[in-house]
C-alpha atoms as a PDB file:
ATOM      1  CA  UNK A   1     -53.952  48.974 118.893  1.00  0.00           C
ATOM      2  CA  UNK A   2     -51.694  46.004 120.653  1.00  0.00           C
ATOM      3  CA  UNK A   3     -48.616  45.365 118.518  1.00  0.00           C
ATOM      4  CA  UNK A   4     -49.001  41.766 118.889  1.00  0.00           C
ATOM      5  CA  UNK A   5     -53.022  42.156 116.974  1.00  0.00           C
ATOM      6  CA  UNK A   6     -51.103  43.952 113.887  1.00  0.00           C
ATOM      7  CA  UNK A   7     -49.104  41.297 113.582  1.00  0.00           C
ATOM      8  CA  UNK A   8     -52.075  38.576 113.467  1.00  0.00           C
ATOM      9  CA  UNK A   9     -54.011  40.646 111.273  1.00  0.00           C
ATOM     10  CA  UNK A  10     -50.878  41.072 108.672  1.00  0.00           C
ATOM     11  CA  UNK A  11     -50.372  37.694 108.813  1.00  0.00           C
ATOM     12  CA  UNK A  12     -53.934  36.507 108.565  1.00  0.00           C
ATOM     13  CA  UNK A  13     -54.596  39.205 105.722  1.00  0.00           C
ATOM     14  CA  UNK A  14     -51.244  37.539 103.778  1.00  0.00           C
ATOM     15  CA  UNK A  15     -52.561  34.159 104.045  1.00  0.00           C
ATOM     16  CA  UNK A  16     -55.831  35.164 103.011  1.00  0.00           C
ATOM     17  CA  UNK A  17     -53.517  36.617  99.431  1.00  0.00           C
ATOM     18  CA  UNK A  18     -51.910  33.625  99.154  1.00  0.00           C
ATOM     19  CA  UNK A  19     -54.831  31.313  99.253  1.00  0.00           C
ATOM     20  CA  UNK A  20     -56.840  33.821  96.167  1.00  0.00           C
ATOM     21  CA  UNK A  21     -53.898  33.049  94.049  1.00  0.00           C
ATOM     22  CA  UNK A  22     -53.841  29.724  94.651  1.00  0.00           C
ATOM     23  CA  UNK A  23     -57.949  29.692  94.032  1.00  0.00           C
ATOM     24  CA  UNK A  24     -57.835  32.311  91.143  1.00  0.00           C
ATOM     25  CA  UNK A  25     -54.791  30.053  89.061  1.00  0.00           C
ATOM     26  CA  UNK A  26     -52.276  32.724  88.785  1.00  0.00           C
ATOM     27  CA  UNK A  27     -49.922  30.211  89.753  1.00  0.00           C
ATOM     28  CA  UNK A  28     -49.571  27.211  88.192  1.00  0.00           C
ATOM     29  CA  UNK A  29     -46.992  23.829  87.659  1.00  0.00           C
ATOM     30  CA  UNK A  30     -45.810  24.308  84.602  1.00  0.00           C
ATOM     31  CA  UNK A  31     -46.438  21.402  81.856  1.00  0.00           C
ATOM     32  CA  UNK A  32     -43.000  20.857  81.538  1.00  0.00           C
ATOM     33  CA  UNK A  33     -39.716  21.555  83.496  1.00  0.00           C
ATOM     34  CA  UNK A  34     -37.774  23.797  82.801  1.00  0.00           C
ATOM     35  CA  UNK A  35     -34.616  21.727  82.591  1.00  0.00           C
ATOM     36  CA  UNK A  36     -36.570  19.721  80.053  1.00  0.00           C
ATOM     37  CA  UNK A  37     -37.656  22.852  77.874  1.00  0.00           C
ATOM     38  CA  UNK A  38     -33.645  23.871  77.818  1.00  0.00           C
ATOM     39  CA  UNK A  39     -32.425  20.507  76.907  1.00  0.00           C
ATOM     40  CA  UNK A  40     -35.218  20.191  74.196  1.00  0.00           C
ATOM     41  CA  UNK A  41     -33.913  20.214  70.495  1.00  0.00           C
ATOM     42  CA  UNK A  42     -36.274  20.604  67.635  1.00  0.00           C
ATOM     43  CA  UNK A  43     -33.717  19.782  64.847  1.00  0.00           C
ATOM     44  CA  UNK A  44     -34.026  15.768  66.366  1.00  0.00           C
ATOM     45  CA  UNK A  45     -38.322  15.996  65.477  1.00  0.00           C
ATOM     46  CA  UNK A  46     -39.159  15.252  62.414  1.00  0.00           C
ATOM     47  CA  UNK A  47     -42.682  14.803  61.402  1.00  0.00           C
ATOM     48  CA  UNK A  48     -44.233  13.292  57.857  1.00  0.00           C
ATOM     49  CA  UNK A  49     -48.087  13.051  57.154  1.00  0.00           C
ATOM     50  CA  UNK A  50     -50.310  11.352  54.525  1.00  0.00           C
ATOM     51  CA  UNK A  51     -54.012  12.869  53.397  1.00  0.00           C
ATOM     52  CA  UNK A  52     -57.359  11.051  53.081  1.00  0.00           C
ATOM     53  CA  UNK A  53     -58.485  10.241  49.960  1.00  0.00           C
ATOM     54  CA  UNK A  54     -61.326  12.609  49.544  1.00  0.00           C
ATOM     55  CA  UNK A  55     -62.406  16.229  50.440  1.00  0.00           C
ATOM     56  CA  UNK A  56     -62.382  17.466  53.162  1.00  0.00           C
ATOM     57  CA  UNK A  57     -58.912  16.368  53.768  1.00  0.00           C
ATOM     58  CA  UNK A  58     -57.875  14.579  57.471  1.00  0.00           C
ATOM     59  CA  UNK A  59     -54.088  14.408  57.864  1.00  0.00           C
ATOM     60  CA  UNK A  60     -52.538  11.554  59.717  1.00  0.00           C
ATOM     61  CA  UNK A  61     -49.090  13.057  61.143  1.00  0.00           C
ATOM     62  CA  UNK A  62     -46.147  11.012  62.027  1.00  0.00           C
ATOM     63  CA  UNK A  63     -43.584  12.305  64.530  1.00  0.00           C
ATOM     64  CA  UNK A  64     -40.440  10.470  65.369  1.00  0.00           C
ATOM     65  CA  UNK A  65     -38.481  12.092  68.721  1.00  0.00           C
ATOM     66  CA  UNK A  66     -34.957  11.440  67.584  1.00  0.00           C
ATOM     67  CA  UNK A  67     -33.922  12.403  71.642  1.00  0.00           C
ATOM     68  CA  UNK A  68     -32.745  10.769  74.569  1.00  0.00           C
ATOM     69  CA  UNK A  69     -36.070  12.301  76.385  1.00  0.00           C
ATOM     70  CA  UNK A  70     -39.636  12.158  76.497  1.00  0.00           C
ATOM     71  CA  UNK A  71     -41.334  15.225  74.870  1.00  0.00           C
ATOM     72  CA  UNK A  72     -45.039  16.298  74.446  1.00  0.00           C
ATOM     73  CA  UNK A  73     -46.383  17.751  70.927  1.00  0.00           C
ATOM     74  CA  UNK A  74     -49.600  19.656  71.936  1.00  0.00           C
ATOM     75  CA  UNK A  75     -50.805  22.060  68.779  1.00  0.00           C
ATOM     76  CA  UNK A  76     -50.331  21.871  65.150  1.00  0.00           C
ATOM     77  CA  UNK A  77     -51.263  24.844  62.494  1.00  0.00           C
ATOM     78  CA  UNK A  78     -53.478  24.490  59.829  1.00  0.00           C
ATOM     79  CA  UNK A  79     -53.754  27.320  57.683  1.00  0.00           C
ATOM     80  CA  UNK A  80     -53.765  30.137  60.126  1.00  0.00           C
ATOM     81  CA  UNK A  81     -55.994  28.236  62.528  1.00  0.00           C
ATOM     82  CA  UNK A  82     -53.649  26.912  65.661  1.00  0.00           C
ATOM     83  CA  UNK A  83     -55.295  23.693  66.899  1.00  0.00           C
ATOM     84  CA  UNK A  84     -54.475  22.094  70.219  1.00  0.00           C
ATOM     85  CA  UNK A  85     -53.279  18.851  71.206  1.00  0.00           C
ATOM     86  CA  UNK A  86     -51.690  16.484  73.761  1.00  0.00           C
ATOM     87  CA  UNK A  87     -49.662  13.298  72.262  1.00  0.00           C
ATOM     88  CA  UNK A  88     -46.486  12.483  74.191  1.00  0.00           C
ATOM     89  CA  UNK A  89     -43.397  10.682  72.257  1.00  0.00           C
ATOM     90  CA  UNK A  90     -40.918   8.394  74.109  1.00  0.00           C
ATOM     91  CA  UNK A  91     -37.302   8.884  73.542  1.00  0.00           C
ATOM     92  CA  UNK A  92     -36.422   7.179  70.551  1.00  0.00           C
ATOM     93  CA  UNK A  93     -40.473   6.462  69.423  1.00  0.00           C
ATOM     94  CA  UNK A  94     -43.050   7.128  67.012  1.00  0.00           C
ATOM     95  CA  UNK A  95     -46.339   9.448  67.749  1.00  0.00           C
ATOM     96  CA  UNK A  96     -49.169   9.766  65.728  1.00  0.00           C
ATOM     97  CA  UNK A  97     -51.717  12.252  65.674  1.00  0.00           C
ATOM     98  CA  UNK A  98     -54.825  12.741  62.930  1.00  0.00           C
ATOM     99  CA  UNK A  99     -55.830  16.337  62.250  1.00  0.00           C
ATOM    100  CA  UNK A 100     -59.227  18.057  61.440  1.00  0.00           C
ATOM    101  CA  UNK A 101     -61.010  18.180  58.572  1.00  0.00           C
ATOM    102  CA  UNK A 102     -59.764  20.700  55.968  1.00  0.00           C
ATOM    103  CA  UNK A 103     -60.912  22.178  52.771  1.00  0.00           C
ATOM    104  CA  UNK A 104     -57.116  22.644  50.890  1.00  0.00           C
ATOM    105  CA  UNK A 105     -54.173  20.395  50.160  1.00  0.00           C
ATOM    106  CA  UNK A 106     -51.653  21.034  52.982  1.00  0.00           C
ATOM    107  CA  UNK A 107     -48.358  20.859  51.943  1.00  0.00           C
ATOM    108  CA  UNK A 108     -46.569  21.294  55.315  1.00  0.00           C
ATOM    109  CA  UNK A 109     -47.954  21.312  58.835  1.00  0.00           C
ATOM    110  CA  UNK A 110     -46.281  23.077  61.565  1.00  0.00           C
ATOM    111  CA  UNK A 111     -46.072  21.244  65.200  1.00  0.00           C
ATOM    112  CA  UNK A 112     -45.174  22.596  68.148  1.00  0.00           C
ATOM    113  CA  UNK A 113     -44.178  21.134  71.559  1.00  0.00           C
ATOM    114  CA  UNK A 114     -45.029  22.031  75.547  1.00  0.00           C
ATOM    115  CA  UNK A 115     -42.029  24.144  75.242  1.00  0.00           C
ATOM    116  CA  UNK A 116     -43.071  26.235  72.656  1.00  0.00           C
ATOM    117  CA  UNK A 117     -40.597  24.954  70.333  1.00  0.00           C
ATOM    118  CA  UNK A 118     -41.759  24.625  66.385  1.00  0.00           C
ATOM    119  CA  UNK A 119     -40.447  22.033  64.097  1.00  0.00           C
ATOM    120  CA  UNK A 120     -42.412  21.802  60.704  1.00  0.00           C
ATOM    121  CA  UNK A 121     -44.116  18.111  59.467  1.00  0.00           C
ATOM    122  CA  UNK A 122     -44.206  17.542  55.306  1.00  0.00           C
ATOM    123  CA  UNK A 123     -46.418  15.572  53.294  1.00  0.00           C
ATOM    124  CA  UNK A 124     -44.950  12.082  52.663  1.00  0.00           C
ATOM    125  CA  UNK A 125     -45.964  10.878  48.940  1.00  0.00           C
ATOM    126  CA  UNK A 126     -47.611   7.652  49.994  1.00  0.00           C
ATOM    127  CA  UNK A 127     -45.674   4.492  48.587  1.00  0.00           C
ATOM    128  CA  UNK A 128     -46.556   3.041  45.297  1.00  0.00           C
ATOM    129  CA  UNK A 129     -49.732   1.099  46.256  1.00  0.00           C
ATOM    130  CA  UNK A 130     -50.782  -1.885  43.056  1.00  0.00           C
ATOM    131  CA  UNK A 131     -54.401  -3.340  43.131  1.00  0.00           C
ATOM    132  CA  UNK A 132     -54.261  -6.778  41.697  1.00  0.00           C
ATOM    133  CA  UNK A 133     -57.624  -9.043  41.851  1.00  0.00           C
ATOM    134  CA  UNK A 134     -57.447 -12.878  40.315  1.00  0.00           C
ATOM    135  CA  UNK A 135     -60.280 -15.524  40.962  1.00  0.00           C
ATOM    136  CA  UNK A 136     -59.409 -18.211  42.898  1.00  0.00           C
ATOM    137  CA  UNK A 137     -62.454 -20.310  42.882  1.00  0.00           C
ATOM    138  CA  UNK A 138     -66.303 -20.620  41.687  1.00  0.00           C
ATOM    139  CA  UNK A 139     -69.537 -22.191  42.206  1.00  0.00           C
ATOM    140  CA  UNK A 140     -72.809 -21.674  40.156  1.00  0.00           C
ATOM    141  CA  UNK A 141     -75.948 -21.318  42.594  1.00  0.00           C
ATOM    142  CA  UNK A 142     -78.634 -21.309  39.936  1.00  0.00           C
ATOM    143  CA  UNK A 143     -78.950 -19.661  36.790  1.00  0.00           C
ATOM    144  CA  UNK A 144     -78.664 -15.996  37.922  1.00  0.00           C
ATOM    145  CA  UNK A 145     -76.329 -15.853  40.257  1.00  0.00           C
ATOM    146  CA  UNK A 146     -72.538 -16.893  40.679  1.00  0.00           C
ATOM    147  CA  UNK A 147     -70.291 -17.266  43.479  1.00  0.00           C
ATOM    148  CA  UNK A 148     -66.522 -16.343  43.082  1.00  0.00           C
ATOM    149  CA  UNK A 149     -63.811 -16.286  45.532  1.00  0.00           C
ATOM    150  CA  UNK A 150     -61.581 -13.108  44.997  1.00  0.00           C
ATOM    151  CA  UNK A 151     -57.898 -12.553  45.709  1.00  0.00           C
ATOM    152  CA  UNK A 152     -56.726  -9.346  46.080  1.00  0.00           C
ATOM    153  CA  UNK A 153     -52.427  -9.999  45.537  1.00  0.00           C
ATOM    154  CA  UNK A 154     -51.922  -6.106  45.506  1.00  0.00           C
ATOM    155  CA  UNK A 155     -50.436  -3.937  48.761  1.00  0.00           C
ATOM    156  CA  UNK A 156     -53.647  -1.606  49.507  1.00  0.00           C
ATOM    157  CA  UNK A 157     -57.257  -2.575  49.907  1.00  0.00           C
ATOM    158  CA  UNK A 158     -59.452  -2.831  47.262  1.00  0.00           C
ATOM    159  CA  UNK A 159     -63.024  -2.016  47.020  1.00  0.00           C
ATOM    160  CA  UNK A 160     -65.483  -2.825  44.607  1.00  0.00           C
ATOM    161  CA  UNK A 161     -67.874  -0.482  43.442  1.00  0.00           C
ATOM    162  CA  UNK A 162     -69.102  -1.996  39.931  1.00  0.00           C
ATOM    163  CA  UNK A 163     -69.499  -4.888  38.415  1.00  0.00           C
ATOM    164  CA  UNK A 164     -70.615  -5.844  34.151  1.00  0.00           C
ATOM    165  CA  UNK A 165     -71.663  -9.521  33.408  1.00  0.00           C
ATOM    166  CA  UNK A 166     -71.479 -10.054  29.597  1.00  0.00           C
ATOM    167  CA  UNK A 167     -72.672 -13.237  27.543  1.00  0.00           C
ATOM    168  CA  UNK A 168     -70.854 -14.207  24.490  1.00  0.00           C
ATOM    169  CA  UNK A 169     -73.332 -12.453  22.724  1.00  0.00           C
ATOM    170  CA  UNK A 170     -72.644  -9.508  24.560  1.00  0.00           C
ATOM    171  CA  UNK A 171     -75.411  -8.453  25.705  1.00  0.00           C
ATOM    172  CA  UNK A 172     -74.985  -7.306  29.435  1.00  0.00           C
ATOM    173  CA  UNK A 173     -76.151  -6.367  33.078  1.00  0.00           C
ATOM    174  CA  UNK A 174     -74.827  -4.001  34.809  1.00  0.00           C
ATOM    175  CA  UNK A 175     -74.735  -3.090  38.395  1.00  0.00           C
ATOM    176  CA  UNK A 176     -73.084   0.817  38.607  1.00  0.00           C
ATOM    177  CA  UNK A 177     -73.709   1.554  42.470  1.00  0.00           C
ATOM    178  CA  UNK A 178     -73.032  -1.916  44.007  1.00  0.00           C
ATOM    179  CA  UNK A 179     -72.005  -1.677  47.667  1.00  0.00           C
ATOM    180  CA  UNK A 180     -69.185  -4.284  46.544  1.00  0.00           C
ATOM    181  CA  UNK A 181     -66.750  -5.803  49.491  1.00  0.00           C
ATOM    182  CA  UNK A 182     -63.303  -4.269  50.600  1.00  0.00           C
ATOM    183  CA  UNK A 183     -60.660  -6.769  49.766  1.00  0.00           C
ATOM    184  CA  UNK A 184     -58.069  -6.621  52.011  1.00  0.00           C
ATOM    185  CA  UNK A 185     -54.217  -7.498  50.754  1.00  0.00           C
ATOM    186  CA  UNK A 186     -53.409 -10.994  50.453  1.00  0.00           C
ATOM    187  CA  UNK A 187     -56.808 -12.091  51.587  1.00  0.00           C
ATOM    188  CA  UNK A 188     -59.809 -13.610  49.805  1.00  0.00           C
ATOM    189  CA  UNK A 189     -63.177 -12.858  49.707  1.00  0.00           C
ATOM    190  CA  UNK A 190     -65.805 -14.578  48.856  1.00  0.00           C
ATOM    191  CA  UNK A 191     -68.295 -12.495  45.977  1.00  0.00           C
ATOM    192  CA  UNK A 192     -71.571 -12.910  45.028  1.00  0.00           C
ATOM    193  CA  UNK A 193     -72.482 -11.626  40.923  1.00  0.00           C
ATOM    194  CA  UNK A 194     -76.244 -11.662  40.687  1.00  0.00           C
ATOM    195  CA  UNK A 195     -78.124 -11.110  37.026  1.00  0.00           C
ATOM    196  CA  UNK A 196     -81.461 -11.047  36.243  1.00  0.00           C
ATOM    197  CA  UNK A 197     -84.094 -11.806  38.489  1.00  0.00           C
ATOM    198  CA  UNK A 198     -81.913 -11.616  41.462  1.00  0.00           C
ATOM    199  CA  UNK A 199     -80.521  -8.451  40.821  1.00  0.00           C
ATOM    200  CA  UNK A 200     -83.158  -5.910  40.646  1.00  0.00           C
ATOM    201  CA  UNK A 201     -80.675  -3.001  40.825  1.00  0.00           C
ATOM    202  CA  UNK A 202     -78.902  -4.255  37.599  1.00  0.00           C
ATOM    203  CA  UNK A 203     -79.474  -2.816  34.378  1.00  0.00           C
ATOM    204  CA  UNK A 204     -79.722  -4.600  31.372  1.00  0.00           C
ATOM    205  CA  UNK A 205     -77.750  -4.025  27.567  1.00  0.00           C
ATOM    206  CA  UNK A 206     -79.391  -5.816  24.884  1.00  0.00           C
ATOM    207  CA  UNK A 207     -81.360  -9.162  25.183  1.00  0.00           C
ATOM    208  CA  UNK A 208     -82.294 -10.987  28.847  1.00  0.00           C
ATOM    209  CA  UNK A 209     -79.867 -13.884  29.617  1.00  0.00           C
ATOM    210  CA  UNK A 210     -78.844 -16.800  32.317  1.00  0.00           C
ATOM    211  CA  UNK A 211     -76.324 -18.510  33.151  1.00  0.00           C
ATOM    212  CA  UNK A 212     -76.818 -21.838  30.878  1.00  0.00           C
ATOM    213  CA  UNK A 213     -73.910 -25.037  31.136  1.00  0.00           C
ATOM    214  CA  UNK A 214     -71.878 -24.775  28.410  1.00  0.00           C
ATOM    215  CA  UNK A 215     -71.431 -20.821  27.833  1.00  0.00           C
ATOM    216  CA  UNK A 216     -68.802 -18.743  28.785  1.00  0.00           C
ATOM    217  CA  UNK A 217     -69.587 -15.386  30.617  1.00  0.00           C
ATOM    218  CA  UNK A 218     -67.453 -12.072  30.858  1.00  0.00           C
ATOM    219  CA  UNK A 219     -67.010 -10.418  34.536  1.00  0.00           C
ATOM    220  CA  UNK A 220     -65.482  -7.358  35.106  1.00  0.00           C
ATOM    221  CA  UNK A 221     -65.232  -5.671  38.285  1.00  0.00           C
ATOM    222  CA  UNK A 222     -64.225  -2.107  38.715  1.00  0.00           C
ATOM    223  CA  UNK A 223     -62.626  -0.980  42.028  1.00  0.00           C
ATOM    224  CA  UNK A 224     -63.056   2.190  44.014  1.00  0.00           C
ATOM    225  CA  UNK A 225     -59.729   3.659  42.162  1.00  0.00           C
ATOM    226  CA  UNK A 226     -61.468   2.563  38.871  1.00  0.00           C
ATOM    227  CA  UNK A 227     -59.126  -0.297  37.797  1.00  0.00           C
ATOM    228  CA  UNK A 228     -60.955  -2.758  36.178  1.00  0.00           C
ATOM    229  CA  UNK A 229     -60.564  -6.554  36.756  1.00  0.00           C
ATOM    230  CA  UNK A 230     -61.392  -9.201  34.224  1.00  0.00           C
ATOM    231  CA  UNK A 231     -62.012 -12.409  34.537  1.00  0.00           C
ATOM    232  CA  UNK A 232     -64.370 -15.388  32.479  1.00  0.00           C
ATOM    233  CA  UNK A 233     -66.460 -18.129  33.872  1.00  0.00           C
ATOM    234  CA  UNK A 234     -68.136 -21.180  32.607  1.00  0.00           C
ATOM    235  CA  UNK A 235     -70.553 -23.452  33.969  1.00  0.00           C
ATOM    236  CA  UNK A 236     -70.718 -27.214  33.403  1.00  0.00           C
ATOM    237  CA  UNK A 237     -73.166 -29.671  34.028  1.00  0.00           C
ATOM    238  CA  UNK A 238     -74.480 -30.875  37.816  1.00  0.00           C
ATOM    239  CA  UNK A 239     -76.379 -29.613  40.438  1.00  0.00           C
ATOM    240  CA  UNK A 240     -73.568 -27.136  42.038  1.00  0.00           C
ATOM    241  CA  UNK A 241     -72.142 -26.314  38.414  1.00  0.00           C
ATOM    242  CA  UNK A 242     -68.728 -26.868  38.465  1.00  0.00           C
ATOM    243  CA  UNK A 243     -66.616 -23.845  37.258  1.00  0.00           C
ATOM    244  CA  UNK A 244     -63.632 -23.485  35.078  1.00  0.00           C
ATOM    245  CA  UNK A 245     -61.923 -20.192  35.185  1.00  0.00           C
ATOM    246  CA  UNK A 246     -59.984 -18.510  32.376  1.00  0.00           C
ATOM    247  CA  UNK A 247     -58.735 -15.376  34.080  1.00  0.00           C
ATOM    248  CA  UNK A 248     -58.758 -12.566  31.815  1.00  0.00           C
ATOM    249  CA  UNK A 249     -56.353  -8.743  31.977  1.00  0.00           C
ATOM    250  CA  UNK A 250     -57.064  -6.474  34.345  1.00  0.00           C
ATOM    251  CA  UNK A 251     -55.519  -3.378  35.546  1.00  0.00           C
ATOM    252  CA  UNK A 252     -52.983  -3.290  38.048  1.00  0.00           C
ATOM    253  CA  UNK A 253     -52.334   0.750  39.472  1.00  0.00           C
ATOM    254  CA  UNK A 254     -48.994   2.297  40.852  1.00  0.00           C
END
């Protein structure tokens, strides 16, 4: 065979290898450079996380990158289960991440960066949170039912879950499973306490009672947390019936 058709054929035949690695992946760009990866220092990555309330347990995960260069987090360990992710953290800057669901109380969280370096993220005891609820306002509608503007002066949001309405007799409705509002901090919300007739879902202690001008009535309200919020009301004669408040203890959590 002609030298010169080898030569074509070894060529065309190492082209043709080149172009299956390039198809199959077996080379790739790495994520990250390789200058990056040696310059990377996990000692200046710290991470802190906070749980979800309830079972199963979410973690939100904090990482501050404490260098003078970018760097990508992309898996964190759970247990024994690696999971993967992709959040990258400016020099100097905050990332956040929120994990999966999971059935135990996590203690520590490993995290590891596009260079395969580890640094380990610990459970942050949240800050003291208080729940503090005062009535800033009222208005009668009719005899059963009782509009009162809420304050919540605490730091965290507080929502209601159930509220008691007691006469001075005390005989009382109460409404365990109300779908009460979230009261954000230093906000007000405006509440509706039903009784009687217009509250269906209430149940009743002792003897049937309205709201009648003259009488002082008991409201508590119990919160999510199950602090319990006391306040008094008192209608007056005229068509809107003008309210005083006397506000009453409640319970104020750390």
């Amino acid at each position: 065979m002609n030298t010169k058709v080898i030569a074509i054929l070894v060529s065309a035949i190492a082209v043709g290898a080149i172009g299956i690695v390039l198809a199959t992946g077996a080379l790739s760009i790495p994520l990250t450079s390789t200058s990056s990866c040696n310059t990377e220092n996990p000692t200046l990555l710290a991470g802190g996380f906070t749980a979800s309330e309830g079972t199963p347990y979410t973690y939100t995960v904090k990482v501050h990158n404490a260098q003078s260069e970018t760097v990508r987090v992309t898996s964190y360990i759970i247990g024994t289960q690696l999971y993967s992710i992709d959040v990258t953290i400016a020099a100097g800057q905050n990332g956040t991440f929120t994990t999966v669901q999971d059935a135990n109380s996590e203690t520590s969280i490993p995290v590891k960066t596009s260079c395969g370096n580890q640094f380990t993220s610990t459970f942050a005891v949240p800050s003291a949170y208080v729940e503090n609820i005062a009535p800033t306002s009222a208005a009668f509608q009719d005899s059963t039912q009782v509009v009162v503007d809420l304050q919540n002066n605490g730091t965290e949001t507080a929502a209601l879950t159930t509220y008691y309405v007691t006469d001075s007799s005390g005989n009382e409705y109460t409404f365990a499973s109300w779908s009460g509002p979230s009261l954000a901090p230093n906000s007000v919300t405006t509440t509706t306490f039903s009784i009687g007739s217009s509250c269906p879902q209430c149940t009743l202690h002792g003897s049937a009672f309205t709201f009648t001008s003259g009488s002082q009535y008991t409201i508590e309200v119990v919160t999510k947390r199950g602090n319990i919020f006391t306040f008094t009301v008192t209608p007056t004669a005229g068509h809107h019936y003008s309210i005083v408040l006397q506000i009453g203890f409640g319970s104020t959590a750390h």
